[in-house]
PDB file of N, CA and C in Angstrom:
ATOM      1  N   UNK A   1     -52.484 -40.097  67.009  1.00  0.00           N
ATOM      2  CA  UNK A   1     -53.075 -40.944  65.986  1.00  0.00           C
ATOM      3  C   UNK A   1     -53.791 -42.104  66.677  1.00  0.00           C
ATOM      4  N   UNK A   2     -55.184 -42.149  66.158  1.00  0.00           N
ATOM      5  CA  UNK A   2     -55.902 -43.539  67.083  1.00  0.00           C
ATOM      6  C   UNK A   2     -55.581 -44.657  66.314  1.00  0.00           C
ATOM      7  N   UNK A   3     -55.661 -45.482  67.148  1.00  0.00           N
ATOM      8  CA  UNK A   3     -55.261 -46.891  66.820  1.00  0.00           C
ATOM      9  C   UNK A   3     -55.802 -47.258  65.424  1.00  0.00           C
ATOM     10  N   UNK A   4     -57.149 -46.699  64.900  1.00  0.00           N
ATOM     11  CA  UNK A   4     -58.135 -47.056  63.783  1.00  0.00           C
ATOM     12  C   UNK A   4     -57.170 -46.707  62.721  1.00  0.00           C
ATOM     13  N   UNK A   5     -56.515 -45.552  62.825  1.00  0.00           N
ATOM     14  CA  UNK A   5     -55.982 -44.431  61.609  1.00  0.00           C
ATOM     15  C   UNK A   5     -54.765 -45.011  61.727  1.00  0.00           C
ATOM     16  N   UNK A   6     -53.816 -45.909  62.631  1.00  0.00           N
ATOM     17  CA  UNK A   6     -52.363 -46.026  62.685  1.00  0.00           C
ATOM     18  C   UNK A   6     -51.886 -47.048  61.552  1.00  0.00           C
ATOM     19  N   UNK A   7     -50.738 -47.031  60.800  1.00  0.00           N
ATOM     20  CA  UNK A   7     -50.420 -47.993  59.942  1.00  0.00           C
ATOM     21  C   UNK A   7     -50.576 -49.023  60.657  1.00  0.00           C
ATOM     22  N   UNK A   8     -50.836 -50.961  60.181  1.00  0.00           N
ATOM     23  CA  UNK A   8     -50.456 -51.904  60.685  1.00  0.00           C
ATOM     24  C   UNK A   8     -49.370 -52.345  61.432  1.00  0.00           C
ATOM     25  N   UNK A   9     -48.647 -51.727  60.547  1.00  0.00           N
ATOM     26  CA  UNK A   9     -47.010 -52.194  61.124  1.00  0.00           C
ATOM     27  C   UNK A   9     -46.679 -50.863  62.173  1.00  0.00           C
ATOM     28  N   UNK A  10     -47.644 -50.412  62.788  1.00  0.00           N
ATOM     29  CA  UNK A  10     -46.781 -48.867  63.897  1.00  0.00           C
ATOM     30  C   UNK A  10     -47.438 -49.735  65.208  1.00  0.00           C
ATOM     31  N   UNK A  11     -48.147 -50.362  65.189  1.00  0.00           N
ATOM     32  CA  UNK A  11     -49.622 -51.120  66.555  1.00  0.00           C
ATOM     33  C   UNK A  11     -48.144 -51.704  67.547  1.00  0.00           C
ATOM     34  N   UNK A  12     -48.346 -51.222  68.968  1.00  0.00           N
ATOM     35  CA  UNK A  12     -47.475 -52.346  70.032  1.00  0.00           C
ATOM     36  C   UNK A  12     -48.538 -53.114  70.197  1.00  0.00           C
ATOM     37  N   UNK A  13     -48.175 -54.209  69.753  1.00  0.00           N
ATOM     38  CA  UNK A  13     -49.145 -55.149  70.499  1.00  0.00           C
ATOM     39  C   UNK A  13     -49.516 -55.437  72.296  1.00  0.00           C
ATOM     40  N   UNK A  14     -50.584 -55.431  72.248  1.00  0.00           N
ATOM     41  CA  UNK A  14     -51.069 -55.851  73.653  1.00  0.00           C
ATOM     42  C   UNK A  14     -52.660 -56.526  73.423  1.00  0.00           C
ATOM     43  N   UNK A  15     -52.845 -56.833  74.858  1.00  0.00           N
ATOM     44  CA  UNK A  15     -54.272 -57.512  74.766  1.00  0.00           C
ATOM     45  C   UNK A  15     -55.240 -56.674  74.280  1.00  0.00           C
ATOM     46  N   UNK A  16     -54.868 -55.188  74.792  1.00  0.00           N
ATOM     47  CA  UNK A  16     -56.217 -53.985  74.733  1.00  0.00           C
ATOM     48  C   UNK A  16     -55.900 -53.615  73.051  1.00  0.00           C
ATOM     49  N   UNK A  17     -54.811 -53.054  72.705  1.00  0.00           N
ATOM     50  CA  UNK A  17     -54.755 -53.725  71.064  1.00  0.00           C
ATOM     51  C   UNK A  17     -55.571 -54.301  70.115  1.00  0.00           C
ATOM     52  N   UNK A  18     -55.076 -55.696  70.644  1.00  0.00           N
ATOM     53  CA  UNK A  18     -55.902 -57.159  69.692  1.00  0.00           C
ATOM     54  C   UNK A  18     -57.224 -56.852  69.969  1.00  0.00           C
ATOM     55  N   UNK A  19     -57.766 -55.949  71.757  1.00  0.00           N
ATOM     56  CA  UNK A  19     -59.226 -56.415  71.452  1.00  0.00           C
ATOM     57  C   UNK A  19     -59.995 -55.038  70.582  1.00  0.00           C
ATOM     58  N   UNK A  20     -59.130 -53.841  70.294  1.00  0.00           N
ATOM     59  CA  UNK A  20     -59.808 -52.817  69.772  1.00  0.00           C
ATOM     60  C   UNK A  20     -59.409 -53.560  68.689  1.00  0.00           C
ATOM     61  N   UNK A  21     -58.831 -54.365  68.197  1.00  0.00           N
ATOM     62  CA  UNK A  21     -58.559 -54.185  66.758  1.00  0.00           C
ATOM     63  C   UNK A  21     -59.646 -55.668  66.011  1.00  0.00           C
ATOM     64  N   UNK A  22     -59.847 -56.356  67.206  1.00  0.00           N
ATOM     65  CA  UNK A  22     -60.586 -57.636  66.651  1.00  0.00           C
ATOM     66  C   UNK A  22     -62.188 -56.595  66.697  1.00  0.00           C
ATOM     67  N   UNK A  23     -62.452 -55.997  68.004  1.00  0.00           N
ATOM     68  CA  UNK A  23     -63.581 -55.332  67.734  1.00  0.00           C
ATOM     69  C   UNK A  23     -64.117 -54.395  66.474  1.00  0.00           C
ATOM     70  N   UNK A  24     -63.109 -53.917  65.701  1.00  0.00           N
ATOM     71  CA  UNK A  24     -63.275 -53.113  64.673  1.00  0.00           C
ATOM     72  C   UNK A  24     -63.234 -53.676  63.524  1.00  0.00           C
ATOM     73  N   UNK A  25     -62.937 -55.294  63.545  1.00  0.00           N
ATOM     74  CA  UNK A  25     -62.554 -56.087  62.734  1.00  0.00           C
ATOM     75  C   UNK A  25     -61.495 -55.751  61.257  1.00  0.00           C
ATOM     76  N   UNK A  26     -60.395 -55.307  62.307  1.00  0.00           N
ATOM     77  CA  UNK A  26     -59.613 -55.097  61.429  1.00  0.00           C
ATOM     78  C   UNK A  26     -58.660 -56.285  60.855  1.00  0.00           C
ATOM     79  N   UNK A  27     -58.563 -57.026  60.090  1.00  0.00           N
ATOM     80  CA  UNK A  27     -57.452 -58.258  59.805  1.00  0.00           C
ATOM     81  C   UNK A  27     -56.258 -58.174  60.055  1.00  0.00           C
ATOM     82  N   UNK A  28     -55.975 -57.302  59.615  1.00  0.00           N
ATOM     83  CA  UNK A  28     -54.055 -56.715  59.044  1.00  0.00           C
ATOM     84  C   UNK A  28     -53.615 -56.365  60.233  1.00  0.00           C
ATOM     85  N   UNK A  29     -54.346 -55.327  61.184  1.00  0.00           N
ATOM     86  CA  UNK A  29     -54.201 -55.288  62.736  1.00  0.00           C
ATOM     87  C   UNK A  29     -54.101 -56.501  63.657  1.00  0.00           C
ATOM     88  N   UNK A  30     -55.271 -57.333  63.432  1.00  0.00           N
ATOM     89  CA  UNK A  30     -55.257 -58.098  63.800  1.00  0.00           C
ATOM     90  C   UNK A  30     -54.180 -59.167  63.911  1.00  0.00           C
ATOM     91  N   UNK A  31     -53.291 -59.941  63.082  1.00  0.00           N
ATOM     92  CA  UNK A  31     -52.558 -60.674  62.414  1.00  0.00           C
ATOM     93  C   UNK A  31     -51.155 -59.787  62.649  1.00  0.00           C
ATOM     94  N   UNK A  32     -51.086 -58.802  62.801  1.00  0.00           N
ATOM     95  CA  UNK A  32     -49.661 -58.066  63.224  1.00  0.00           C
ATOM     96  C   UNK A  32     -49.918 -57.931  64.726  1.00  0.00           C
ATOM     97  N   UNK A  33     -50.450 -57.474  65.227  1.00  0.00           N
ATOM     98  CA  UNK A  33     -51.030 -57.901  66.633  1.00  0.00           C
ATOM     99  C   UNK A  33     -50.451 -58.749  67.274  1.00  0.00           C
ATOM    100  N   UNK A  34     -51.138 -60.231  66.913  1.00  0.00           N
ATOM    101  CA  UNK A  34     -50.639 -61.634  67.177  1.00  0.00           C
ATOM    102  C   UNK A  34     -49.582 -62.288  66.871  1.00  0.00           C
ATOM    103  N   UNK A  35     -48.774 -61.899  65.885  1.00  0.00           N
ATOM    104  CA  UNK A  35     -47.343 -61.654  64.813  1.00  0.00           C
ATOM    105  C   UNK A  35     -46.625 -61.122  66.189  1.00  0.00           C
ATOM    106  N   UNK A  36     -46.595 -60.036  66.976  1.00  0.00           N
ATOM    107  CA  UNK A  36     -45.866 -59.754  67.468  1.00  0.00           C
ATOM    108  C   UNK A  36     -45.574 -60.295  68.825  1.00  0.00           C
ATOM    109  N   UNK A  37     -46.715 -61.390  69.327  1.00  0.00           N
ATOM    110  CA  UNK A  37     -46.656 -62.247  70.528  1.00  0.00           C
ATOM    111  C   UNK A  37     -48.003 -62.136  71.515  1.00  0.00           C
ATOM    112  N   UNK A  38     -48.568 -61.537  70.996  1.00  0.00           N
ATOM    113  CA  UNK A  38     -49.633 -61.376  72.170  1.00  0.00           C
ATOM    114  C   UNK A  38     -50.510 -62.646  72.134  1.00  0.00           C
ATOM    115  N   UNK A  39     -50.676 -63.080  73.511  1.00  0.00           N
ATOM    116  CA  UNK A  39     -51.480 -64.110  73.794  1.00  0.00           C
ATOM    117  C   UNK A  39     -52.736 -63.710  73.606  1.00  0.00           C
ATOM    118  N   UNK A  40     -53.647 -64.922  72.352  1.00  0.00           N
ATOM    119  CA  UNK A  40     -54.656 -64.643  72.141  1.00  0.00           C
ATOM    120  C   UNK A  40     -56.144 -64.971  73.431  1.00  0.00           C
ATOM    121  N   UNK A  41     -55.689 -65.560  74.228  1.00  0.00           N
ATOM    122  CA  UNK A  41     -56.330 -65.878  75.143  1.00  0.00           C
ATOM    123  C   UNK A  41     -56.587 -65.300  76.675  1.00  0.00           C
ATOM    124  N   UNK A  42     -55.630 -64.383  76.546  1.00  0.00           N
ATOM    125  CA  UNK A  42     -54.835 -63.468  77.471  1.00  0.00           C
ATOM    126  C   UNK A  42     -56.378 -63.033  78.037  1.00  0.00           C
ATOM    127  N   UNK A  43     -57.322 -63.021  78.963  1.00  0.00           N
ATOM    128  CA  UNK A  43     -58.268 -62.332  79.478  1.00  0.00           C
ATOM    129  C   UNK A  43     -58.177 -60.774  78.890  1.00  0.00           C
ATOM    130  N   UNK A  44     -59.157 -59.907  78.514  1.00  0.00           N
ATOM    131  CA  UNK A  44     -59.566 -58.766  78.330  1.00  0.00           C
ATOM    132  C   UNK A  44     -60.278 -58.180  79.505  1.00  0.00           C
ATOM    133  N   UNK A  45     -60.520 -58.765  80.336  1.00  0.00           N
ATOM    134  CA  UNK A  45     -61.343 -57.599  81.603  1.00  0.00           C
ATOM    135  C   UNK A  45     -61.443 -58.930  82.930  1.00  0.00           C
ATOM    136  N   UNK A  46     -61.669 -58.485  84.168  1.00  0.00           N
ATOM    137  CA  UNK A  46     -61.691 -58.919  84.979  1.00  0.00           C
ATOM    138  C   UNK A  46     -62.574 -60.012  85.219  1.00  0.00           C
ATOM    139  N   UNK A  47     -63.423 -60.113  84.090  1.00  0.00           N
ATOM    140  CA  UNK A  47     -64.906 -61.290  84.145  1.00  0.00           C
ATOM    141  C   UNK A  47     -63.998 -62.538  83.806  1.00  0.00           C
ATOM    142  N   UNK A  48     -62.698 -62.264  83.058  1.00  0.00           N
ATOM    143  CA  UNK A  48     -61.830 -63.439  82.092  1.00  0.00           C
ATOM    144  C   UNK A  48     -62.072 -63.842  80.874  1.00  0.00           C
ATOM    145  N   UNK A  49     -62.947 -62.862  80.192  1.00  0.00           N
ATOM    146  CA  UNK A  49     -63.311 -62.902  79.057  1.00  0.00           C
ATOM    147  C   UNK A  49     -62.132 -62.854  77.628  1.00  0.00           C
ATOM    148  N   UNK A  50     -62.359 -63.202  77.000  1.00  0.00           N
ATOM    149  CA  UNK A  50     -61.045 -63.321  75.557  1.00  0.00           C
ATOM    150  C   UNK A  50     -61.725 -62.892  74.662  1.00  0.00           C
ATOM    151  N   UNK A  51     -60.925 -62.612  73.215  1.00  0.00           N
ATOM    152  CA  UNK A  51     -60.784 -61.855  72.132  1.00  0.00           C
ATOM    153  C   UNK A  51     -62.058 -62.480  71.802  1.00  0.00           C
ATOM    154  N   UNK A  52     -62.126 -63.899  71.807  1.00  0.00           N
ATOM    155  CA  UNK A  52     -63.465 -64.095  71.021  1.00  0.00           C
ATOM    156  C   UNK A  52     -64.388 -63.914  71.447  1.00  0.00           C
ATOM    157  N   UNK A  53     -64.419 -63.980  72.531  1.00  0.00           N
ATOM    158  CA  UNK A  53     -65.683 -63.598  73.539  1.00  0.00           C
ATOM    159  C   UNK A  53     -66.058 -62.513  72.925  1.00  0.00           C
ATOM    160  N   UNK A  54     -65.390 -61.316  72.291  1.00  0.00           N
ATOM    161  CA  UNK A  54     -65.772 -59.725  72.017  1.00  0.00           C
ATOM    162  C   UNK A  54     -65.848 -60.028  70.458  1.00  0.00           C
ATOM    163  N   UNK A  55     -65.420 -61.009  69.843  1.00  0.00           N
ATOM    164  CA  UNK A  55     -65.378 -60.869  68.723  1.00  0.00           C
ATOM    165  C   UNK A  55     -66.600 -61.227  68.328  1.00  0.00           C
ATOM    166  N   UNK A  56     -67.379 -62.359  68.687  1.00  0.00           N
ATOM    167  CA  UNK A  56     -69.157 -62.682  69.436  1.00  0.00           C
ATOM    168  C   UNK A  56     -69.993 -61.470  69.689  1.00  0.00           C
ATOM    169  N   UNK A  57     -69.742 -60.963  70.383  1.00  0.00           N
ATOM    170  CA  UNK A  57     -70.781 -59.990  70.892  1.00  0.00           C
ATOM    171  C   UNK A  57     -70.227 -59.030  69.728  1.00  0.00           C
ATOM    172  N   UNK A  58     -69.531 -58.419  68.951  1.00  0.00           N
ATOM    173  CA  UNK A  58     -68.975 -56.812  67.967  1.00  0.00           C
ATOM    174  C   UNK A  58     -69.934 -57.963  66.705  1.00  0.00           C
ATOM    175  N   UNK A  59     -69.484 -58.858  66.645  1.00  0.00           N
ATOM    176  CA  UNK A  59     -70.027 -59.342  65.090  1.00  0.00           C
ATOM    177  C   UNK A  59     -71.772 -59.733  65.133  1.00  0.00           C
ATOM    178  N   UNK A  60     -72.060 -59.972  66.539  1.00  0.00           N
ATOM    179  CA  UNK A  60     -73.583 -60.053  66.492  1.00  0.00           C
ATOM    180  C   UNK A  60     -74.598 -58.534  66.264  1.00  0.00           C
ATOM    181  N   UNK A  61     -73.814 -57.562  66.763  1.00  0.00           N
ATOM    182  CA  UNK A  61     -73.606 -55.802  66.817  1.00  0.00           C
ATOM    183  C   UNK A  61     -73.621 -55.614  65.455  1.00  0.00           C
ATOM    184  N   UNK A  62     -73.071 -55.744  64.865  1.00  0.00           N
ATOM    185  CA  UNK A  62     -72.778 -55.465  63.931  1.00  0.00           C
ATOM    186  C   UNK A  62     -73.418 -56.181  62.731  1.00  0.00           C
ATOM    187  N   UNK A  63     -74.157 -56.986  62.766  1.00  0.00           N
ATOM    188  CA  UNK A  63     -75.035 -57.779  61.909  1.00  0.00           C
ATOM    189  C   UNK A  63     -76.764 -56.771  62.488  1.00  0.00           C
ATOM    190  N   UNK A  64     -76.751 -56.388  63.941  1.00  0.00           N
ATOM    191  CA  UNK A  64     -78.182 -55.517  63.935  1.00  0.00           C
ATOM    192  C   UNK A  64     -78.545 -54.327  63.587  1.00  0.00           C
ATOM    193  N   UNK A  65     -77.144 -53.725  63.453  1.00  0.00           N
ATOM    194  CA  UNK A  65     -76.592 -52.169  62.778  1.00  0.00           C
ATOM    195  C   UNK A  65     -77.001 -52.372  61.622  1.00  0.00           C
ATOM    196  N   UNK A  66     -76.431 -53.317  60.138  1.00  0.00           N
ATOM    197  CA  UNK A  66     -76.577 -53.153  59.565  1.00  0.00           C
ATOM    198  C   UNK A  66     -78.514 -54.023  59.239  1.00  0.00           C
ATOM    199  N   UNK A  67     -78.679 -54.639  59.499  1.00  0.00           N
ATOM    200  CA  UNK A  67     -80.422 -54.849  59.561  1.00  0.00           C
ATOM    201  C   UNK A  67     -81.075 -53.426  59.622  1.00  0.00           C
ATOM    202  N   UNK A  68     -81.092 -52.984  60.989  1.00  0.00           N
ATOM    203  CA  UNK A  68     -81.612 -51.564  60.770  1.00  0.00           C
ATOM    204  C   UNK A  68     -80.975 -49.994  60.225  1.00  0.00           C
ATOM    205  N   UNK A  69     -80.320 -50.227  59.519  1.00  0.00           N
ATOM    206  CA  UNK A  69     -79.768 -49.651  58.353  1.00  0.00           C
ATOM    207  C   UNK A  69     -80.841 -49.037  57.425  1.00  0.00           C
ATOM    208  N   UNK A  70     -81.319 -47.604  57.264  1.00  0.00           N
ATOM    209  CA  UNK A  70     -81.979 -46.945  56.283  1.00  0.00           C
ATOM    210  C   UNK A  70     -81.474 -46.705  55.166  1.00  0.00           C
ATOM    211  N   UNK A  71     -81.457 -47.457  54.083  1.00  0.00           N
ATOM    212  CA  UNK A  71     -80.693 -47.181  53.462  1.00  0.00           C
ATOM    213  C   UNK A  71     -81.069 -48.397  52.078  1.00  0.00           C
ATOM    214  N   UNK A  72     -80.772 -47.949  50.756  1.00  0.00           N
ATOM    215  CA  UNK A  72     -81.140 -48.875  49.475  1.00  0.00           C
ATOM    216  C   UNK A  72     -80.529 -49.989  50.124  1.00  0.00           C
ATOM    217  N   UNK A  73     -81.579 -50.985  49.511  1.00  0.00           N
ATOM    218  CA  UNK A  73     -81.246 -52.617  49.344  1.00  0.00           C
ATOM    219  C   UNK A  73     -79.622 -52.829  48.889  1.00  0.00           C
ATOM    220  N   UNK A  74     -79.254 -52.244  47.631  1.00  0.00           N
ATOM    221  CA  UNK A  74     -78.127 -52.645  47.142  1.00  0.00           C
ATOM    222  C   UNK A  74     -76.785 -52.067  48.080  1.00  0.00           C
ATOM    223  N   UNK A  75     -77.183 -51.128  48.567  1.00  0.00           N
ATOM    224  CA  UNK A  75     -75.827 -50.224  49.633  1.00  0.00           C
ATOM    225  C   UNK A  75     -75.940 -51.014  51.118  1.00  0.00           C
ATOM    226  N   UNK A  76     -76.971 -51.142  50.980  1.00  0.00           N
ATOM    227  CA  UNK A  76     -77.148 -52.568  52.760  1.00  0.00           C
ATOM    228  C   UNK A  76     -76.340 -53.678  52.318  1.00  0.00           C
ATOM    229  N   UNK A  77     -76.647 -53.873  50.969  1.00  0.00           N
ATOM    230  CA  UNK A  77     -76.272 -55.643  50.751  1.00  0.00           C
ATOM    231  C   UNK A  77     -74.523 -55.025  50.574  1.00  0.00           C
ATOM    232  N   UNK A  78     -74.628 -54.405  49.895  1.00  0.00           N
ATOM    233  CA  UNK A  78     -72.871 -54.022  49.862  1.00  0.00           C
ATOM    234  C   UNK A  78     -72.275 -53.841  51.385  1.00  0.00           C
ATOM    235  N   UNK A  79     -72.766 -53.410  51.967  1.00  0.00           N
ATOM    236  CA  UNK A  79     -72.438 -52.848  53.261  1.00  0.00           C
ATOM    237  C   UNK A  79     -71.974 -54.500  53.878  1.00  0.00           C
ATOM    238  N   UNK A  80     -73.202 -55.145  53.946  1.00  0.00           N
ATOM    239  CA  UNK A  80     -73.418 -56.248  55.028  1.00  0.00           C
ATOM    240  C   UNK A  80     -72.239 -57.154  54.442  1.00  0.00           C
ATOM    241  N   UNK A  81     -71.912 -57.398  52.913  1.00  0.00           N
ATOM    242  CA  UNK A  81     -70.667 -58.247  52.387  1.00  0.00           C
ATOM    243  C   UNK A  81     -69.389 -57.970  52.695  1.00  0.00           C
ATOM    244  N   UNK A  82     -69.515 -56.655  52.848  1.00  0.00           N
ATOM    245  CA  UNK A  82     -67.594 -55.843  53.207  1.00  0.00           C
ATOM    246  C   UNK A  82     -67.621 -56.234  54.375  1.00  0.00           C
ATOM    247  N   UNK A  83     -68.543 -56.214  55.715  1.00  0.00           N
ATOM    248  CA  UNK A  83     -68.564 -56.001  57.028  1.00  0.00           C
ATOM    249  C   UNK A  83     -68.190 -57.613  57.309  1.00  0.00           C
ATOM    250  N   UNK A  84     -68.621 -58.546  56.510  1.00  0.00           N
ATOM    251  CA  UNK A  84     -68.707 -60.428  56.696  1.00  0.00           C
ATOM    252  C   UNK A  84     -67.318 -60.443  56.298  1.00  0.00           C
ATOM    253  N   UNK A  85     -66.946 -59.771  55.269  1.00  0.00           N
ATOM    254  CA  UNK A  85     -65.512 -60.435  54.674  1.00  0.00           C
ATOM    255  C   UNK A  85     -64.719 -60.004  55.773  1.00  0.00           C
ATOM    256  N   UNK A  86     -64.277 -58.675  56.154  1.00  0.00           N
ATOM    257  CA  UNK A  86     -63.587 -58.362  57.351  1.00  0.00           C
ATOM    258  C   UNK A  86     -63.837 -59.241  58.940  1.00  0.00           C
ATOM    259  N   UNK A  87     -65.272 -59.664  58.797  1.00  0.00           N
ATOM    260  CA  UNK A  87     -65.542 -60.601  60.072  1.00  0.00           C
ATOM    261  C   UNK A  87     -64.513 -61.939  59.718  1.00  0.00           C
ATOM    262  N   UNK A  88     -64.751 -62.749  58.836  1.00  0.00           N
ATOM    263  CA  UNK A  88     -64.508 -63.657  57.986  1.00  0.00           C
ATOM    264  C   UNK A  88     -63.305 -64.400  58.459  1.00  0.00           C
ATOM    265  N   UNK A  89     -62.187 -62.741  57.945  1.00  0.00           N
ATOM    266  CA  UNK A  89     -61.202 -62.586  57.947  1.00  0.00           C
ATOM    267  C   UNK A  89     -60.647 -62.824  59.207  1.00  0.00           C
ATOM    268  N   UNK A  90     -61.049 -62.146  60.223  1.00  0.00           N
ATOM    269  CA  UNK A  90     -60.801 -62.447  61.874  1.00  0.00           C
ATOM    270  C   UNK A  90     -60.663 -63.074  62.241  1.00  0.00           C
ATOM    271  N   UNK A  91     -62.101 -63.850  61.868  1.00  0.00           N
ATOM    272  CA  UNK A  91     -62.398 -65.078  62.253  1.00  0.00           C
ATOM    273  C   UNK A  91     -61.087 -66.099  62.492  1.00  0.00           C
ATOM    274  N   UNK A  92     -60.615 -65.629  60.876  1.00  0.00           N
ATOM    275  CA  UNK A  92     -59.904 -67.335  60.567  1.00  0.00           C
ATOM    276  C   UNK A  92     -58.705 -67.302  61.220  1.00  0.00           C
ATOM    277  N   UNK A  93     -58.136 -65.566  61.643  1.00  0.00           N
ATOM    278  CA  UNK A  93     -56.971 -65.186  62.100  1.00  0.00           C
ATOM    279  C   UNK A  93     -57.058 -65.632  63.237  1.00  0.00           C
ATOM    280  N   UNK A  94     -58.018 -65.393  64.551  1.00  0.00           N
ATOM    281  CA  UNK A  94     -58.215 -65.998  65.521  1.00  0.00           C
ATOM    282  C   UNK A  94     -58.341 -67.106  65.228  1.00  0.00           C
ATOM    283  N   UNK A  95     -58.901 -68.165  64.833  1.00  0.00           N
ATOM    284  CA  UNK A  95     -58.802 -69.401  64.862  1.00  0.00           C
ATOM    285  C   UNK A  95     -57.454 -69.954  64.626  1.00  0.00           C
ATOM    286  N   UNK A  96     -57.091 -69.245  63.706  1.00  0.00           N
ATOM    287  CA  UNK A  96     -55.420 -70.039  63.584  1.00  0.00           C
ATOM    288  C   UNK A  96     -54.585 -69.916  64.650  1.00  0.00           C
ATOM    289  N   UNK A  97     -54.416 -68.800  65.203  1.00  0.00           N
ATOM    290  CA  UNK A  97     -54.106 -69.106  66.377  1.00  0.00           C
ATOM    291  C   UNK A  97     -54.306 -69.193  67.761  1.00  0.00           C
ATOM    292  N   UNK A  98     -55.513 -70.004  67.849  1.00  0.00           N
ATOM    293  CA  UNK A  98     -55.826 -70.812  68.677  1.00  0.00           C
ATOM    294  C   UNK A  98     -56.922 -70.125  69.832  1.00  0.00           C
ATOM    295  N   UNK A  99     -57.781 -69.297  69.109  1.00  0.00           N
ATOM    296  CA  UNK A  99     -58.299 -68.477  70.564  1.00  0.00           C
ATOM    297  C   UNK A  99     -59.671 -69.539  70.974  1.00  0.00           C
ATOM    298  N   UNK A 100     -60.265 -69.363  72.219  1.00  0.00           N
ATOM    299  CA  UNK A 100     -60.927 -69.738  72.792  1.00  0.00           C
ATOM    300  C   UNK A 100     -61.809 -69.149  73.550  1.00  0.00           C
ATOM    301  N   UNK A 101     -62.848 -69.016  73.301  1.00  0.00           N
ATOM    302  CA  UNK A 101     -64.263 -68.261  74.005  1.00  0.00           C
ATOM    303  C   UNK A 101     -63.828 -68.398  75.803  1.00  0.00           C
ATOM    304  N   UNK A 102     -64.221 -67.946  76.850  1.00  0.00           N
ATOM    305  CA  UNK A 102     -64.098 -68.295  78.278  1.00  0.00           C
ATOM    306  C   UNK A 102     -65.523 -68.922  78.511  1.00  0.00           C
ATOM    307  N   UNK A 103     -64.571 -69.438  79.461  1.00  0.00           N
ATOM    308  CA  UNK A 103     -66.231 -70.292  79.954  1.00  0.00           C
ATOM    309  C   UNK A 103     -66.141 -70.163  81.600  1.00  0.00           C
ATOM    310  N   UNK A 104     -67.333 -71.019  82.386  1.00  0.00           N
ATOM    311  CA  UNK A 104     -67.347 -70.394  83.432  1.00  0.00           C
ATOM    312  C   UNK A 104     -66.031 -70.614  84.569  1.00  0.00           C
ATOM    313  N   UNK A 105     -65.276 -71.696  84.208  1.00  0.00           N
ATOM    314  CA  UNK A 105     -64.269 -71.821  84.823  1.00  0.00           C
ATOM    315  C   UNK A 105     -63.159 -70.966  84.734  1.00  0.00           C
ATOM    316  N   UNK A 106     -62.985 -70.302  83.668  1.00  0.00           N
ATOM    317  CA  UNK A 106     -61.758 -69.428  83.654  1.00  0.00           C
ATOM    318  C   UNK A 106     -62.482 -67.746  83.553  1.00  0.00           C
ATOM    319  N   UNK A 107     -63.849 -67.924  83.832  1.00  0.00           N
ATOM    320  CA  UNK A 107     -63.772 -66.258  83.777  1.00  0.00           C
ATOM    321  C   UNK A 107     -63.796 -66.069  85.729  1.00  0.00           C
ATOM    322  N   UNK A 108     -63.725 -64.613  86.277  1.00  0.00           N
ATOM    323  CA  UNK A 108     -63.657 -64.998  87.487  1.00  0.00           C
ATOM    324  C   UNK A 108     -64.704 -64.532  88.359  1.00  0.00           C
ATOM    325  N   UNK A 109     -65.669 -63.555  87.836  1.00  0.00           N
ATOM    326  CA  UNK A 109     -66.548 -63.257  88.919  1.00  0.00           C
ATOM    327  C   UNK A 109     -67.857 -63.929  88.478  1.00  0.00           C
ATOM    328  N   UNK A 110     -67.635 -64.535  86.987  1.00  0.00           N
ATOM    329  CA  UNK A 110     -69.082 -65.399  86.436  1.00  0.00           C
ATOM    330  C   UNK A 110     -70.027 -63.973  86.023  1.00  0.00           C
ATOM    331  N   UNK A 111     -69.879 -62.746  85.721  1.00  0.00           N
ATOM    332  CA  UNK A 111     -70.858 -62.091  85.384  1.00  0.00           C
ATOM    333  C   UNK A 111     -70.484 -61.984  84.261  1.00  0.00           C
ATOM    334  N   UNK A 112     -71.403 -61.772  83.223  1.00  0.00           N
ATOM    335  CA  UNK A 112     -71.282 -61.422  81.739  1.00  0.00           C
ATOM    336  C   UNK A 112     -71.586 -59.885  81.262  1.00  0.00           C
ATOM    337  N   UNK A 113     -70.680 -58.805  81.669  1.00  0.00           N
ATOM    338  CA  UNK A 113     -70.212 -57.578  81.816  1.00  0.00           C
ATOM    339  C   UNK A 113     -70.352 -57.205  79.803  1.00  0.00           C
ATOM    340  N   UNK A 114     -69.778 -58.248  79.329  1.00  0.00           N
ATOM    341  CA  UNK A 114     -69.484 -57.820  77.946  1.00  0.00           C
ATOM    342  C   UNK A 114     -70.152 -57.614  77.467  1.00  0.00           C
ATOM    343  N   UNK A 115     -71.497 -58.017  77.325  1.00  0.00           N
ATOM    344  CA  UNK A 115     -72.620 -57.577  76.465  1.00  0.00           C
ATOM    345  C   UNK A 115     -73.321 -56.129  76.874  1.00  0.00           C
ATOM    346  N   UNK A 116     -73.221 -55.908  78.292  1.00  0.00           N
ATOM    347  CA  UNK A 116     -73.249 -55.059  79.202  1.00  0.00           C
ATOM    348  C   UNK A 116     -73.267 -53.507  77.811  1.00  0.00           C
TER     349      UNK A 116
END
């Protein structure tokens, strides 16, 4: 069962976890995730990059997906509102507890791999 399809409450939390699950912008994942101890700041890859760092680059992704989207006005606009509320949602989950973008001091080789 992939992580996408697993109940909320089945997820071990870890960093690689929180970051498939902030990337997919899942909330409920998200928030059980962090519920279970995982440091939200915890680096995701060797650059020293964090959850928000990916949560930045998936939600900017994900705002150009749906732009070039073929598809009726009203099923885009529906689309683009479900996709914000689930961002939204993240958002506020990471913020509450306490995440922080990296910057050049704590990432370690200074390359920006993530957008990559």
């Amino acid at each position: 069962m992939s992580i996408a399809k697993a109940p909320w409450y089945l997820i071990q939390g870890t960093v690689q976890t929180l970051e498939h699950a902030v990337r997919n912008m899942q909330p409920r994942h998200v928030e059980h995730i962090l519920h279970s101890g995982v440091n939200v700041n915890e680096p995701i890859d060797q650059e020293g990059h964090t959850v928000l760092d990916a949560f930045a680059v998936e939600h900017l992704s994900m705002l150009k997906r749906i732009l070039d989207l073929r598809t009726s006005p009203e099923e885009k606009t529906r689309i683009f509102y479900t996709n914000q509320e689930n961002a939204r949602r993240v958002h506020e989950i990471l913020t509450r507890a306490g995440a922080e973008m990296s910057t050049p001091e704590n990432a370690r080789f200074g390359t920006n791999q993530l957008l990559a």
